[in-house]
N, C-alpha and C. Protein backbone atom coordinates (compact mmCIF):
# COMPACT_ATOMS: atom_id res chain seq x y z
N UNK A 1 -19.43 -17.55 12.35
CA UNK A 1 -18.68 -17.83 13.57
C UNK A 1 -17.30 -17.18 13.44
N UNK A 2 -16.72 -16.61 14.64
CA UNK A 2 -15.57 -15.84 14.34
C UNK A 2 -14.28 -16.75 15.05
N UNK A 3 -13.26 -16.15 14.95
CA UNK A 3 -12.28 -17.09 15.48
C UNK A 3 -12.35 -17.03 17.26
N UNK A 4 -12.90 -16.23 17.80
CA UNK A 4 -13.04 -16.26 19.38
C UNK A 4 -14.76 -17.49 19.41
N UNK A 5 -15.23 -17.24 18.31
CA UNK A 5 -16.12 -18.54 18.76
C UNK A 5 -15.99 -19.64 18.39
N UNK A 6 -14.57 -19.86 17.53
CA UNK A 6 -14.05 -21.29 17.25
C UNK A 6 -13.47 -21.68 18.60
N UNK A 7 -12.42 -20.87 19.22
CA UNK A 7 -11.57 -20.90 20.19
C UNK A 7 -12.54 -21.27 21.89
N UNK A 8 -13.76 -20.36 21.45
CA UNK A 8 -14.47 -20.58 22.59
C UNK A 8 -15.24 -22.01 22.15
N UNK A 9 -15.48 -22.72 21.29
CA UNK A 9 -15.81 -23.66 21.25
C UNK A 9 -14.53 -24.74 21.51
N UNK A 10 -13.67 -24.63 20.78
CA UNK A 10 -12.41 -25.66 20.98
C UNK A 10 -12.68 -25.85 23.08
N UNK A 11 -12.40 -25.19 23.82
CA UNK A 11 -12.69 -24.84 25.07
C UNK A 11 -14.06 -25.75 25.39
N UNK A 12 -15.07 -25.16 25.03
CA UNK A 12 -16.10 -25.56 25.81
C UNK A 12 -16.21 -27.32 25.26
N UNK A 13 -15.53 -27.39 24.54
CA UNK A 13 -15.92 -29.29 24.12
C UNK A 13 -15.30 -30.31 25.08
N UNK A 14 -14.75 -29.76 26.49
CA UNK A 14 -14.01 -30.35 27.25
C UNK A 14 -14.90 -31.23 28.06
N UNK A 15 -14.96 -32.24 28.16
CA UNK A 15 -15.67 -33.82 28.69
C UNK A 15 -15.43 -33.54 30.01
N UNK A 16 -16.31 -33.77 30.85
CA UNK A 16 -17.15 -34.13 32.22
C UNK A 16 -15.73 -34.00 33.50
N UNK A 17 -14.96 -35.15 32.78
CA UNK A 17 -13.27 -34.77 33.18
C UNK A 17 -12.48 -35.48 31.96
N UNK A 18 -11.32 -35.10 32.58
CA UNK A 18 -10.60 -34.90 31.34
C UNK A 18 -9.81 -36.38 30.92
N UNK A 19 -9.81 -36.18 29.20
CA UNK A 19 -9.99 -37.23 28.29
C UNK A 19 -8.81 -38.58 29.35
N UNK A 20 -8.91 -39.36 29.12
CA UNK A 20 -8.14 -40.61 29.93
C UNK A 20 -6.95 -41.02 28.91
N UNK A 21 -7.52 -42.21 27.83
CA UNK A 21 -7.04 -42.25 27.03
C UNK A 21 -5.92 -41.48 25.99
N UNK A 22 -5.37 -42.18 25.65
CA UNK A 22 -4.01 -41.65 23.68
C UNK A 22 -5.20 -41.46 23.17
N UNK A 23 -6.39 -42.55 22.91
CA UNK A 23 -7.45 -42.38 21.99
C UNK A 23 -8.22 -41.36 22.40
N UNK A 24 -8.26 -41.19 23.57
CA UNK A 24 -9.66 -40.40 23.50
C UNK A 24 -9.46 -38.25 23.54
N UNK A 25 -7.99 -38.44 23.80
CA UNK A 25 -7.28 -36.92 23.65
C UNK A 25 -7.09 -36.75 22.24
N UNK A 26 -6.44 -37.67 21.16
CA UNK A 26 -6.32 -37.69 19.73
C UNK A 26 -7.91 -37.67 19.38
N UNK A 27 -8.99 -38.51 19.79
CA UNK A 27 -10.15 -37.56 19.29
C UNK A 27 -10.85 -36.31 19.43
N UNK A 28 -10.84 -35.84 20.48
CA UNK A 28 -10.81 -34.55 20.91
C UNK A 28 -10.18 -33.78 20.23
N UNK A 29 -8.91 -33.67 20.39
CA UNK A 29 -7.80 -32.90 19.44
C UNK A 29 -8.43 -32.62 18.09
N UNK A 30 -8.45 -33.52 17.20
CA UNK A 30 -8.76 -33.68 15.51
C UNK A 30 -10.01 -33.08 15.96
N UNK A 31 -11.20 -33.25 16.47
CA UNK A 31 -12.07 -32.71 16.32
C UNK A 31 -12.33 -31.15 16.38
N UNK A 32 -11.42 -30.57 17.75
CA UNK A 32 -11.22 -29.14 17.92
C UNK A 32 -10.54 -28.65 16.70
N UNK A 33 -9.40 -29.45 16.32
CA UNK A 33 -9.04 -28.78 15.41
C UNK A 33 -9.55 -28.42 13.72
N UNK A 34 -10.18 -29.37 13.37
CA UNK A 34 -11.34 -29.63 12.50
C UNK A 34 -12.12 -27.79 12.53
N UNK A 35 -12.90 -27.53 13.44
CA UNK A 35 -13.53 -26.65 13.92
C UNK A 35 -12.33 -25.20 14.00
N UNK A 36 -10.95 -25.84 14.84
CA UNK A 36 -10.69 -24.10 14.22
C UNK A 36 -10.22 -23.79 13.01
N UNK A 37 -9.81 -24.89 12.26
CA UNK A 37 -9.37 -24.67 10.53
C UNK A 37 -10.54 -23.77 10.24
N UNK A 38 -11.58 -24.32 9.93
CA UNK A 38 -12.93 -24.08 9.54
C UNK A 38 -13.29 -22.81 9.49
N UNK A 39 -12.66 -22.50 10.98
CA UNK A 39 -13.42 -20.83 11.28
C UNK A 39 -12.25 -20.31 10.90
N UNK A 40 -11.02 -20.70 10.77
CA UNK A 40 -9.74 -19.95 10.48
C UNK A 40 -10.11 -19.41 8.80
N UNK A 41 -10.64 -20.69 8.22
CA UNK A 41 -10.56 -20.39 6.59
C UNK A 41 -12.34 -19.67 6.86
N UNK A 42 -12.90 -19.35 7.19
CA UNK A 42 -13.86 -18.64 7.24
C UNK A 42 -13.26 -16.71 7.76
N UNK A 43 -12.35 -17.16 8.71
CA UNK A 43 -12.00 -15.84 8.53
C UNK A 43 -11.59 -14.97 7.45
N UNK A 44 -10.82 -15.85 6.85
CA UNK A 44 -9.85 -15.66 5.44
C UNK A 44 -10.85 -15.30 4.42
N UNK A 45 -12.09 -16.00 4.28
CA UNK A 45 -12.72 -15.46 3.05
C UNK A 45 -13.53 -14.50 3.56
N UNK A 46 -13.75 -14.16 4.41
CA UNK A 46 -14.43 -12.99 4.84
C UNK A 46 -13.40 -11.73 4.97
N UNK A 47 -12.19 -11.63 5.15
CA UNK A 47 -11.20 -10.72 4.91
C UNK A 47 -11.25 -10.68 3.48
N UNK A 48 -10.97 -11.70 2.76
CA UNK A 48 -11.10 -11.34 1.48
C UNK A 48 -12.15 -10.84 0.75
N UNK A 49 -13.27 -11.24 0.86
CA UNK A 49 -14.39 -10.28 0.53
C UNK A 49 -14.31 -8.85 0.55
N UNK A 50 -13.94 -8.52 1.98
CA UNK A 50 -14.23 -7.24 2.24
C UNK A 50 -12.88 -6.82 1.29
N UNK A 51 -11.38 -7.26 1.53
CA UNK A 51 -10.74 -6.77 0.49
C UNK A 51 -11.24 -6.29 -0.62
N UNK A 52 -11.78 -7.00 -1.47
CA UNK A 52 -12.21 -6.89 -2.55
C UNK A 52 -13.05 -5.93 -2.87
N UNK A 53 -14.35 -5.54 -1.59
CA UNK A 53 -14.86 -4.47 -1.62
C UNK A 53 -13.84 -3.03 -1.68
N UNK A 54 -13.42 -3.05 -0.93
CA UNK A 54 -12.17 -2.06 0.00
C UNK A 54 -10.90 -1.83 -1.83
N UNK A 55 -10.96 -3.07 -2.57
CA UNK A 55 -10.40 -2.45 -3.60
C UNK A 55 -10.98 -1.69 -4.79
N UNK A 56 -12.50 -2.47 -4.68
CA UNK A 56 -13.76 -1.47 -5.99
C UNK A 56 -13.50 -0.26 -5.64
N UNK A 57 -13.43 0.07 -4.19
CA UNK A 57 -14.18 1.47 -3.67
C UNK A 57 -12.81 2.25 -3.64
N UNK A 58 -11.59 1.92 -3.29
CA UNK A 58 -10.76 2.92 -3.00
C UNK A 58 -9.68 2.90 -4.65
N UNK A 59 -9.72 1.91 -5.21
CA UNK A 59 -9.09 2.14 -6.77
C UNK A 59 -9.14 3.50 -7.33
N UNK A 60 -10.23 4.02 -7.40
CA UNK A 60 -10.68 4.80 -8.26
C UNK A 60 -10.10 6.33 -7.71
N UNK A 61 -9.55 6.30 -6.19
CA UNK A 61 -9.23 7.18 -6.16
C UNK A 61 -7.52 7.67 -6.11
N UNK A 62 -7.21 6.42 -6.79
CA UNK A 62 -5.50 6.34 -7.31
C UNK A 62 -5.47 7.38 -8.54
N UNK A 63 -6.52 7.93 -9.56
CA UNK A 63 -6.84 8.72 -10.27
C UNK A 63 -7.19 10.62 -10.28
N UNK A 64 -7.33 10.46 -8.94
CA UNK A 64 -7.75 12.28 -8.44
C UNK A 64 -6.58 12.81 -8.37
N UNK A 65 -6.66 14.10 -8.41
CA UNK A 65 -5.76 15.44 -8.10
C UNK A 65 -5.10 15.31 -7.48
N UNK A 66 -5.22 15.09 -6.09
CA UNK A 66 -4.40 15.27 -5.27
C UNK A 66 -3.81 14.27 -4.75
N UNK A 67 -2.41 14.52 -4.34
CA UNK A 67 -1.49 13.78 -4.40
C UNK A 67 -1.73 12.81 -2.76
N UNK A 68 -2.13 13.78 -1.64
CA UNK A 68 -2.38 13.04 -0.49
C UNK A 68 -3.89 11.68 -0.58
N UNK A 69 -4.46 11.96 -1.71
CA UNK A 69 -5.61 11.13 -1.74
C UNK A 69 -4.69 9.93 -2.82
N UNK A 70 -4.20 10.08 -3.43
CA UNK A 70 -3.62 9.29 -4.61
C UNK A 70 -2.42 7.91 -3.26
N UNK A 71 -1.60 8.72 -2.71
CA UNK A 71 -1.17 8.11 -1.58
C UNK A 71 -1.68 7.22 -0.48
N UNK A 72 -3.02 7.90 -0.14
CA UNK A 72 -3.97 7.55 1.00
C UNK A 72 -4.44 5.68 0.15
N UNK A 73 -4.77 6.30 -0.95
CA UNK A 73 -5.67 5.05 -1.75
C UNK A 73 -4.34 3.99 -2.17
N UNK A 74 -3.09 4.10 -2.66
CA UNK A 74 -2.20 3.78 -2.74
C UNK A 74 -1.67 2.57 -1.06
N UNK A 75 -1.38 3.29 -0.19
CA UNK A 75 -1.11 2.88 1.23
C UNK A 75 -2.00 1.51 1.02
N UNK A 76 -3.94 2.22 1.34
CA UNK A 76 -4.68 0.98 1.36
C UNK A 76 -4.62 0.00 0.79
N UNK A 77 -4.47 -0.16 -0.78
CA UNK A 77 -4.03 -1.38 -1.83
C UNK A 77 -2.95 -1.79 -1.18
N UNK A 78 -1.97 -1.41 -0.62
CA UNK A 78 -0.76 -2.37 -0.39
C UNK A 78 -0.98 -2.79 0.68
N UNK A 79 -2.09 -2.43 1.62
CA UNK A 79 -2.60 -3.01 2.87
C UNK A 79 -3.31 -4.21 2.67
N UNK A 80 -3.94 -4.09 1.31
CA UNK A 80 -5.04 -5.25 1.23
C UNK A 80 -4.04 -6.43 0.81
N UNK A 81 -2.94 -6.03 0.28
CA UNK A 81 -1.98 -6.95 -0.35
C UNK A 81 -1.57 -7.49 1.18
N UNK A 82 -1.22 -6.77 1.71
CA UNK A 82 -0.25 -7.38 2.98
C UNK A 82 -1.28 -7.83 3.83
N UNK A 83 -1.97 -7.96 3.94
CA UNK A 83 -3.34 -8.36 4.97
C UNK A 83 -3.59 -9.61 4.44
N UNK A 84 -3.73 -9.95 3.12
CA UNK A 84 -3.75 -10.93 2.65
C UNK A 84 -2.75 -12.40 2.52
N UNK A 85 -1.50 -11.66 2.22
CA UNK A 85 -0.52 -12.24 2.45
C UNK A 85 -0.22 -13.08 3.92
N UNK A 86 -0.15 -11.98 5.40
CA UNK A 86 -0.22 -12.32 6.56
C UNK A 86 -1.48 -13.31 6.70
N UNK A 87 -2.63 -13.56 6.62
CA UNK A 87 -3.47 -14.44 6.55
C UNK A 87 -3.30 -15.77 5.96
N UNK A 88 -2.81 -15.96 4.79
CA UNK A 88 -2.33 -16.71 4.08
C UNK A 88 -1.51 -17.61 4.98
N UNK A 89 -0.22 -16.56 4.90
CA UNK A 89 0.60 -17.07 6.12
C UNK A 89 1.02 -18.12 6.77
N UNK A 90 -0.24 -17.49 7.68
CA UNK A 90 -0.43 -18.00 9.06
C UNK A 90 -1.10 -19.46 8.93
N UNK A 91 -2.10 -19.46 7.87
CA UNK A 91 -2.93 -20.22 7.95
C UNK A 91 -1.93 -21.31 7.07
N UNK A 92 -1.10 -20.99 6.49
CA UNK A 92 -0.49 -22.21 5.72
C UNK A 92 0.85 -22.89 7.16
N UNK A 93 0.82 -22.49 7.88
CA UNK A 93 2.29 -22.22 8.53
C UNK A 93 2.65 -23.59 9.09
N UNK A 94 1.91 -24.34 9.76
CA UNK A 94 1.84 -25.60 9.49
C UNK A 94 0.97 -26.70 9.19
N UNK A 95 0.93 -27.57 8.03
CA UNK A 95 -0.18 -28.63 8.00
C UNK A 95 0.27 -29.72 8.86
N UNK A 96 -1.68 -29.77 9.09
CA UNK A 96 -1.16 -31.38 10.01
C UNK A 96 -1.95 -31.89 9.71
N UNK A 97 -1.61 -33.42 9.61
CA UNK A 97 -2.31 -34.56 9.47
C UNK A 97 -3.19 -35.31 10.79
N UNK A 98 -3.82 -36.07 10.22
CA UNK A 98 -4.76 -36.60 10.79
C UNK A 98 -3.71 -38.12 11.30
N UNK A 99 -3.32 -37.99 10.60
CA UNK A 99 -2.29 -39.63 10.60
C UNK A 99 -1.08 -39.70 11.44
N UNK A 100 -0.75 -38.63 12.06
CA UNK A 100 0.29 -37.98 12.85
C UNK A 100 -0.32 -38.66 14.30
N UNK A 101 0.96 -39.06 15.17
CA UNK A 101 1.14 -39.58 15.90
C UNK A 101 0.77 -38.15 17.31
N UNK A 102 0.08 -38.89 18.17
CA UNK A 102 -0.10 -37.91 19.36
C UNK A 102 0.53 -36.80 19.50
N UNK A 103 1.62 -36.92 20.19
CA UNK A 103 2.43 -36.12 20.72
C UNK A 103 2.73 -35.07 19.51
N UNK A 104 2.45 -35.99 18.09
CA UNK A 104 3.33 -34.62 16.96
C UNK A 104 1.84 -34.22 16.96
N UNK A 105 0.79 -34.62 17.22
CA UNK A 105 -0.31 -33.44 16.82
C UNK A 105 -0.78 -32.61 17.84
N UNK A 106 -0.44 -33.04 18.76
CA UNK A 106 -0.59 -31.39 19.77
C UNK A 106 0.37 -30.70 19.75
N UNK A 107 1.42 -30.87 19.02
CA UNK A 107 2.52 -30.11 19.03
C UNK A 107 2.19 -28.95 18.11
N UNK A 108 1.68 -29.98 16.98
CA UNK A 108 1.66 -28.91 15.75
C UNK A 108 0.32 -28.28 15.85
N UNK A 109 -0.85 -28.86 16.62
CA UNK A 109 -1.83 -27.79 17.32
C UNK A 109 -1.69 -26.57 17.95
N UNK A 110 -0.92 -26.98 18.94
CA UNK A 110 -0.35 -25.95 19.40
C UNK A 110 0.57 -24.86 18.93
N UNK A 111 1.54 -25.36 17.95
CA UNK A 111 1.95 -24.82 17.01
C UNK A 111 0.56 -23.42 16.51
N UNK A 112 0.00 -23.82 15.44
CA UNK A 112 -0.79 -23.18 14.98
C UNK A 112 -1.80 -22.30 15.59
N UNK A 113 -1.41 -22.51 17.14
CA UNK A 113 -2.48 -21.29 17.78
C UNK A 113 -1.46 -20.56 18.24
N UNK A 114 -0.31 -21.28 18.48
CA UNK A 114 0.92 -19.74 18.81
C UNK A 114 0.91 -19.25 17.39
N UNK A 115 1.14 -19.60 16.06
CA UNK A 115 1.00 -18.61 14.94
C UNK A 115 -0.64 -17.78 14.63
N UNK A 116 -2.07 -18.08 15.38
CA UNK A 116 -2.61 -17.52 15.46
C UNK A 116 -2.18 -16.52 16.44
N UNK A 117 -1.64 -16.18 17.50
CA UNK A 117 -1.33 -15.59 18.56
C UNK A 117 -0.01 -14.08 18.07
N UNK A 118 0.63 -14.61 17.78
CA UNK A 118 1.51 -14.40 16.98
C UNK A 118 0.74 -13.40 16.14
N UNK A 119 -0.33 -13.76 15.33
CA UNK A 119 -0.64 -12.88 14.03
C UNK A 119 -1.57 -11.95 15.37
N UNK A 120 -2.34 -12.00 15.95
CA UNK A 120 -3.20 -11.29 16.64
C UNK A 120 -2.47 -9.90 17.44
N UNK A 121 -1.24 -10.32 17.85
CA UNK A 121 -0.28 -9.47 18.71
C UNK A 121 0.16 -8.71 17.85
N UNK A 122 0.26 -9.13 16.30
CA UNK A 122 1.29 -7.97 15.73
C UNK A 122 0.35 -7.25 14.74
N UNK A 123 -1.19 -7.16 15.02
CA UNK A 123 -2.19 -6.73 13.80
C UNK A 123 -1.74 -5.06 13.60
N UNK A 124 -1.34 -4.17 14.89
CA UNK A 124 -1.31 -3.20 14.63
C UNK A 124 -0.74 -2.78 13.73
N UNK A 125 0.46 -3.44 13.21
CA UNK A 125 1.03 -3.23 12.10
C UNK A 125 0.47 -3.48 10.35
N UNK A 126 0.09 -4.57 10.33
CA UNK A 126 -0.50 -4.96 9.18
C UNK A 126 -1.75 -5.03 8.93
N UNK A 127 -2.48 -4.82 10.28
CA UNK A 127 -3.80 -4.83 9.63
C UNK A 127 -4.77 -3.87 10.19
N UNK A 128 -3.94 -3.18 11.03
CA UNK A 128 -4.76 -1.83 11.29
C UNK A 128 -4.49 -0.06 10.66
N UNK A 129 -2.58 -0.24 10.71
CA UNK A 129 -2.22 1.07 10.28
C UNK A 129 -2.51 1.34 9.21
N UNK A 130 -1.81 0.38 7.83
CA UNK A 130 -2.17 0.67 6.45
C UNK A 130 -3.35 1.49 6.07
N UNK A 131 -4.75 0.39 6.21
CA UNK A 131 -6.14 1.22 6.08
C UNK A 131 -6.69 2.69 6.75
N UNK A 132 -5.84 2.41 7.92
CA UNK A 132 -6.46 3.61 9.20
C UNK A 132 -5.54 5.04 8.73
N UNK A 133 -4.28 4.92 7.78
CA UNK A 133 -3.40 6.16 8.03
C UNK A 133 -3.77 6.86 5.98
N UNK A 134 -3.97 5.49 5.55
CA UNK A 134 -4.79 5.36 4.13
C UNK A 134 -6.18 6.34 3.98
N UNK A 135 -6.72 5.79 5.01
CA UNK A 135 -8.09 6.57 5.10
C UNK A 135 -8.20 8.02 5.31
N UNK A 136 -6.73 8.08 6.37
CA UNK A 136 -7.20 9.44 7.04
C UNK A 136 -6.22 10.48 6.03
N UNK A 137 -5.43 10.07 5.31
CA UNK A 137 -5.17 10.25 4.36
C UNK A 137 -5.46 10.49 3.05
N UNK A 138 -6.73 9.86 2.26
CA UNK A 138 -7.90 9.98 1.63
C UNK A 138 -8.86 11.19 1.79
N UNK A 139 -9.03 10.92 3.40
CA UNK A 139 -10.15 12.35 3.73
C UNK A 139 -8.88 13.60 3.96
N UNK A 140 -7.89 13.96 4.23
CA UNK A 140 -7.21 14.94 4.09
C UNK A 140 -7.10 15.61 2.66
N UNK A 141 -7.00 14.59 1.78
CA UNK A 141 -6.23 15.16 0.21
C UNK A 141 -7.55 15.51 0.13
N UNK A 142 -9.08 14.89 0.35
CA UNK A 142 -10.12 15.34 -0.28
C UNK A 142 -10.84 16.50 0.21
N UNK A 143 -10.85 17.01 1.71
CA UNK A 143 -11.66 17.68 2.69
C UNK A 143 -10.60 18.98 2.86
N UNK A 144 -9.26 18.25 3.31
CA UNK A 144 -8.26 19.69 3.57
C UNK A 144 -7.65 19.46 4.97
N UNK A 145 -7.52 20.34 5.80
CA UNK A 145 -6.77 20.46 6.94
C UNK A 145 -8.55 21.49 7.44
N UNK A 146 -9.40 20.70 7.58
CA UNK A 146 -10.57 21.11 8.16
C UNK A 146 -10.91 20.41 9.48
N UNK A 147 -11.95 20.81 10.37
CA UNK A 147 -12.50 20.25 11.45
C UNK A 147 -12.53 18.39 10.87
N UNK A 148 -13.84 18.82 10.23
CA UNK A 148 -13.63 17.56 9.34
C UNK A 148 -12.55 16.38 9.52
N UNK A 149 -11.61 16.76 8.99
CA UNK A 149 -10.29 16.04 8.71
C UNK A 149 -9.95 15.52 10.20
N UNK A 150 -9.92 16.42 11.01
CA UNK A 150 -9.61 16.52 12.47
C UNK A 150 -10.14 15.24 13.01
N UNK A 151 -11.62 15.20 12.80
CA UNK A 151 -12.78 14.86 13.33
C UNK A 151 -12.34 13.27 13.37
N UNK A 152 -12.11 13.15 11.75
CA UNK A 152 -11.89 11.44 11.06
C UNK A 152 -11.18 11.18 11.32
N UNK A 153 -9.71 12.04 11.54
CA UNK A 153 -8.39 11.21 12.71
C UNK A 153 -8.93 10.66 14.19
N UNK A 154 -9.36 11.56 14.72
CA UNK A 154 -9.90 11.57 15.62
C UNK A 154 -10.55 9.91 16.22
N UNK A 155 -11.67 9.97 14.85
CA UNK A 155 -12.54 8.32 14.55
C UNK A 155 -11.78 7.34 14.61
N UNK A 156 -11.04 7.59 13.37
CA UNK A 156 -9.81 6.58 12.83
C UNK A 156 -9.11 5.90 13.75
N UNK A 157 -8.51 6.54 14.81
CA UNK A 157 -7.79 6.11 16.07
C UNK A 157 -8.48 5.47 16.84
N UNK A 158 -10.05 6.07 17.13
CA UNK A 158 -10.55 4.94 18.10
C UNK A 158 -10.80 3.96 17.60
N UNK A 159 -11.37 3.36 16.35
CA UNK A 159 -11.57 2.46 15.87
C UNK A 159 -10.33 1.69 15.65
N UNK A 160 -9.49 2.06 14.86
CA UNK A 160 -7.76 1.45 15.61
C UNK A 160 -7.76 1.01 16.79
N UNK A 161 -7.78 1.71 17.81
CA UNK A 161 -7.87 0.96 19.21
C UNK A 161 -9.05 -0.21 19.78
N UNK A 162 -9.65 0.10 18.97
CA UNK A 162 -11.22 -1.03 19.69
C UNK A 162 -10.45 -2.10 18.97
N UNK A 163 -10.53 -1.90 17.65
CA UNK A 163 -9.59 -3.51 17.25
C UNK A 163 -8.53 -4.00 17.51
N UNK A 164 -7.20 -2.90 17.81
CA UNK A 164 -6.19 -3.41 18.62
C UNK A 164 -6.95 -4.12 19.76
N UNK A 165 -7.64 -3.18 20.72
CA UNK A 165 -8.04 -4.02 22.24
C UNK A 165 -9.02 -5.58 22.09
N UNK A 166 -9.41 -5.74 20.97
CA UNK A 166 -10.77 -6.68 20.44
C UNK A 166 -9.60 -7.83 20.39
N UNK A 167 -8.14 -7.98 19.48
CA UNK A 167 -7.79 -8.28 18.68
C UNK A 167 -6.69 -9.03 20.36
N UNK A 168 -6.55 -8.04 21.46
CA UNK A 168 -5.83 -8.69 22.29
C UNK A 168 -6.12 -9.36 23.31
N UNK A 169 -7.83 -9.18 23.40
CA UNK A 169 -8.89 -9.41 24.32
C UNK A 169 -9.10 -10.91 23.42
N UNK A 170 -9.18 -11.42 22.45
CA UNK A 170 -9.04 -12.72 21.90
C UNK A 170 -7.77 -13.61 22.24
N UNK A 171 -6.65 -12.95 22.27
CA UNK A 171 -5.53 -13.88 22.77
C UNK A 171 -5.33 -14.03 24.12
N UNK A 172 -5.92 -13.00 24.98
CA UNK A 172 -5.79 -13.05 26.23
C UNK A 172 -6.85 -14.09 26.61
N UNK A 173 -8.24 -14.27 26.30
CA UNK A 173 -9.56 -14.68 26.74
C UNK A 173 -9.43 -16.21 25.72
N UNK A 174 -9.12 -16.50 25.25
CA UNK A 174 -9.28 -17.37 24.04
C UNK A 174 -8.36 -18.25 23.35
N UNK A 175 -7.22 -17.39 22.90
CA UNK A 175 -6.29 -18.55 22.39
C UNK A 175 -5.22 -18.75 23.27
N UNK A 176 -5.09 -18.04 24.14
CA UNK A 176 -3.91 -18.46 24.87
C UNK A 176 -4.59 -19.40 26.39
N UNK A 177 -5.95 -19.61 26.53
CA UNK A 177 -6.29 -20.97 27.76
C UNK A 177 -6.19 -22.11 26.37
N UNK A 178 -6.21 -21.50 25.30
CA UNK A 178 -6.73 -22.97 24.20
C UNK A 178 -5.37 -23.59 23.89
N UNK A 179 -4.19 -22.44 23.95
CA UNK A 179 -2.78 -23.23 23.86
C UNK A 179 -2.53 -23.93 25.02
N UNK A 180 -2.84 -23.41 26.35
CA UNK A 180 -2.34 -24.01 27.57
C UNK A 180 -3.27 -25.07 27.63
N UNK A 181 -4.24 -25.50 27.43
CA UNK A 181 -5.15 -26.43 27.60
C UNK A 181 -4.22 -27.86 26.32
N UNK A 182 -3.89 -27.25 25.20
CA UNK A 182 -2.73 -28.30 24.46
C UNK A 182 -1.77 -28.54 25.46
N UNK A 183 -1.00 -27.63 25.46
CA UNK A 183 0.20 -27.93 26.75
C UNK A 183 -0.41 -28.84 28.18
N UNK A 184 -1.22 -28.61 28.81
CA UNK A 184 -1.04 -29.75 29.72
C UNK A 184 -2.07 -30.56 28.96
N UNK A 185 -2.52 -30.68 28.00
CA UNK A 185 -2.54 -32.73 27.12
C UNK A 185 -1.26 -32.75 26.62
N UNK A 186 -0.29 -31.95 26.27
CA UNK A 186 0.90 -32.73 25.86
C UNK A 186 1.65 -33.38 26.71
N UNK A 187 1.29 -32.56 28.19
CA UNK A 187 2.61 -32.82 29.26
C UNK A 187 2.07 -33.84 29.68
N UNK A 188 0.64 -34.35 29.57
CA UNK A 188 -0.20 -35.27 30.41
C UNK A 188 -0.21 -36.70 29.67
N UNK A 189 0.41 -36.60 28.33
CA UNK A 189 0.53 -37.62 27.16
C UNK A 189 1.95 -38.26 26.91
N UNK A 190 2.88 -37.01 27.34
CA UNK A 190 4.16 -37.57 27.81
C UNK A 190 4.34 -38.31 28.94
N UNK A 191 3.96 -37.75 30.12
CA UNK A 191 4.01 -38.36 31.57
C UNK A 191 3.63 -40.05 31.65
């Protein structure tokens, strides 16, 4: 399950009409949120996996001739570092308890999907360029200033862009009705 199908689930668990009760919005709440930790730390080890792949495979070429491949492979490791880090992050950015009083737990719900939001808006930086300028960087020192080379910039960018657009098509479609849907239970819990 990915984080647009945590988010699309947080969403679809919405009752017939909407919750009445302190009790019955605080169960709702803990429960959605339950579900996006879950898929949040599911994201995380699945980034990390692939890290880990992404470090077997490109290590080895911190060792070759050429200096643009030594760089390229270089870039990526400090991508996997910073990709990791930003994940971390986010996901530590605030804990909340179960024992927390209403109003502080949709706050800090909400909280934590503006720092999902937050991380989604700024991926181009940390989690798309590193690998994407790494790579094309990699195939330059190794291939040359060939069609080739051309070709994989070429790739490189669209695939950059599908995940930029993937990555904003989740905050637009997903976490940002799932923050506003906190916001009016907060405003509706104050009132």
């Amino acid at each position: 399950m990915t984080l647009d199908d945590a988010v699309s689930c947080w969403q679809s668990q919405k009752s017939a009409d909407s919750p009445g009760s302190d009790s019955d919005i605080l169960a709702l709440v803990r429960q959605r949120s339950q579900l996006f930790d879950a898929n949040i730390r599911k994201r995380a080890w699945r980034a990390i996996g692939a890290m880990i792949f992404v470090l077997v495979v490109v290590a080895p070429a911190l060792f070759l001739q050429s200096w643009t491949t030594r760089a390229g492979a270089l870039i990526i490791l400090c991508g996997c570092g910073l990709i990791y880090w930003k994940l971390r992050s986010a996901r530590r950015s605030l804990p909340v308890s179960v024992a927390m009083p209403l109003v502080e737990l949709l706050k800090a719900e909400r909280a934590k999907i503006d720092a999902q939001i937050t991380l989604l808006e700024s991926v181009l930086w940390w989690y798309i360029a590193p690998p994407a300028i790494g790579a094309v960087l990699i195939v330059a020192g190794s291939a040359g200033a060939t069609w080739f080379t051309l070709g994989y910039l070429v790739f490189a960018v669209a695939v950059a862009l599908a995940i930029y657009a993937a990555n904003r098509r989740a905050v637009r479609h997903h976490l940002q009705p799932a923050r506003d849907e906190l916001s009016a239970l907060l405003q509706q819990t104050l009132e």
